[in-house]
Each structure stands twice: as C-alpha cells, then as structure tokens.
Protein backbone atom coordinates (compact mmCIF):
# COMPACT_ATOMS: atom_id res chain seq x y z
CA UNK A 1 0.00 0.00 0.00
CA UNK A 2 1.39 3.54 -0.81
CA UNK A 3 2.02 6.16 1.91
CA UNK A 4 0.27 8.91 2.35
CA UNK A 5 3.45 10.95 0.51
CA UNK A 6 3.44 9.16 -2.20
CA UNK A 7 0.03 9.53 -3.24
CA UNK A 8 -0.11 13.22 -2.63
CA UNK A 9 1.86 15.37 -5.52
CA UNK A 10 4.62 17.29 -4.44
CA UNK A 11 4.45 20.98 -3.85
CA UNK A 12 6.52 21.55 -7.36
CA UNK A 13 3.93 19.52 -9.28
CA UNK A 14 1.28 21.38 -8.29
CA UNK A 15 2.88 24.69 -8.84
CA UNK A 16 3.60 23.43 -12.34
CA UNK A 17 -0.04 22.55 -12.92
CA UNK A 18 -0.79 25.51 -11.90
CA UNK A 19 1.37 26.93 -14.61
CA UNK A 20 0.66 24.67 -16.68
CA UNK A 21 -3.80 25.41 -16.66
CA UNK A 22 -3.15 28.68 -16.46
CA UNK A 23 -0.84 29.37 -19.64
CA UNK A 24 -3.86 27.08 -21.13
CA UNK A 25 -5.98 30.02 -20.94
CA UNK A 26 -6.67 33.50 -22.06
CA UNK A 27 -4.01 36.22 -20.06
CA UNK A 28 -7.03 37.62 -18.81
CA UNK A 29 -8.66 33.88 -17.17
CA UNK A 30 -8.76 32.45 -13.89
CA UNK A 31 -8.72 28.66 -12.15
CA UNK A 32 -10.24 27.41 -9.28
CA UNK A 33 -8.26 25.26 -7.31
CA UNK A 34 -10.35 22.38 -7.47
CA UNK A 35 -9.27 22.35 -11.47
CA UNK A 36 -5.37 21.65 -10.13
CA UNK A 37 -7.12 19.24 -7.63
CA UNK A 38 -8.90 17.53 -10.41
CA UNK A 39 -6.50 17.89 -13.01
CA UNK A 40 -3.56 15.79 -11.09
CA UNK A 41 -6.28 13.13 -9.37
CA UNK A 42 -9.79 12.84 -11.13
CA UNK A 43 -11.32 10.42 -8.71
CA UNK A 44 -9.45 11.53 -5.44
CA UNK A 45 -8.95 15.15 -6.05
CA UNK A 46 -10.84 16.47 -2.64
CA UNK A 47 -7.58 16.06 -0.58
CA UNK A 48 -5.69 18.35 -2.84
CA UNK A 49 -7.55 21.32 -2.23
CA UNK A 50 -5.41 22.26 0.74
CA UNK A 51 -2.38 21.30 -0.76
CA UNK A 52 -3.28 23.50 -3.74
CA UNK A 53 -4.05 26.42 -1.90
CA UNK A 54 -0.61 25.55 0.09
CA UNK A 55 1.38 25.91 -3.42
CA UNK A 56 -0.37 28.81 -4.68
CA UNK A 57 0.21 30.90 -1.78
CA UNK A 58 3.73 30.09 -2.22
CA UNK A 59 3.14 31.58 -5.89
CA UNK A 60 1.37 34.88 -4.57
CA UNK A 61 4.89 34.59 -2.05
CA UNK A 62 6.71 34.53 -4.89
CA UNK A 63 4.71 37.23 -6.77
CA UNK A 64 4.25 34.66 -9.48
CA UNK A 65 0.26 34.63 -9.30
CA UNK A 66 -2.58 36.76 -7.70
CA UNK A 67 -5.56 35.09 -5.53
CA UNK A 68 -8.71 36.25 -6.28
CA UNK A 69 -12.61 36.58 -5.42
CA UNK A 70 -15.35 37.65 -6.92
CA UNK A 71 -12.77 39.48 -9.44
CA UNK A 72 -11.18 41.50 -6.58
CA UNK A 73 -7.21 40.26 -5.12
CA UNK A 74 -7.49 38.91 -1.43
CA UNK A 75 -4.88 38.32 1.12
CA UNK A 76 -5.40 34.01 0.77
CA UNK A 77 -4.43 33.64 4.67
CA UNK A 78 -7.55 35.65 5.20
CA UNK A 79 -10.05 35.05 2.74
CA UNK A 80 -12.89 32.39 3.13
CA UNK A 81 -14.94 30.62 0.64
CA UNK A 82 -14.44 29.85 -3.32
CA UNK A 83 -11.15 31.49 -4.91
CA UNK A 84 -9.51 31.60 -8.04
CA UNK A 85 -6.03 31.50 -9.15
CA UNK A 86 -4.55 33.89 -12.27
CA UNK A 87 -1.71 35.76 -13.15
CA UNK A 88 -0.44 39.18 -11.68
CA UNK A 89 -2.32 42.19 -13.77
C-alpha cells in the first residue's frame, strides 16, 4: 500500500499545474483550485484542495500569481470561501 506521501503530488507539481492550466488560458482567465485538484487526481482530487491552496500561496509569495474573489485580489491567509487562481495584472 502507498504512503500517504506518495500519493499526494509534491508541492513543485502542483505549482507546475498551476502553470501549466493557467498558460492554457486567455491572459485575462482564472482557475479554481479544485481544477489543479482535479486535473492531477480525477477520482481523489478532494484532498488536494489544501495542498493546492498551500502551493499557490507560495506563488502569490513569490509574486508569481494573484488570488482572487469575486474578481477582486485577497490576502489568501484571510479570505474564506471559493477562490480563483490567475496571473499578476
């Protein structure tokens, strides 16, 4: 049976899919974390949210992507409720 780590991506790979969805869209479009989630484990992807969230504050750290909601940036180690991900405008 596979430990816990090993089922779980690392940090890096989800900071890649990240990149990775969002340089699939328009400049101007957003993701939801749940589309990283689902994107690196279709039929387990609930666990990922927080680890998601984990690597794309990291990326706001970083100054590599913005956290939004409802269209307006929010501090993500405040904010409660749905968010998106997209890049720095």
């Amino acid at each position: 049976m596979a430990s816990e780590s090993e089922k779980k991506p690392s940090s890096a790979a989800l900071t890649d899919k990240i990149r990775e969805l969002l340089n699939a869209r328009s400049a101007d479009s957003s993701i939801c974390p749940s589309d990283v989630a689902r994107a690196m484990s279709p039929d387990d992807w609930r666990p990922l949210m927080d680890p998601v969230r984990e690597a794309a504050g990291a990326m706001v750290d970083a100054g590599e992507v913005e956290i939004t909601q409802k269209g307006e940036v929010v501090d993500l180690g405040t904010v409660r409720g749905p968010i998106r991900i997209r890049w720095p405008r």
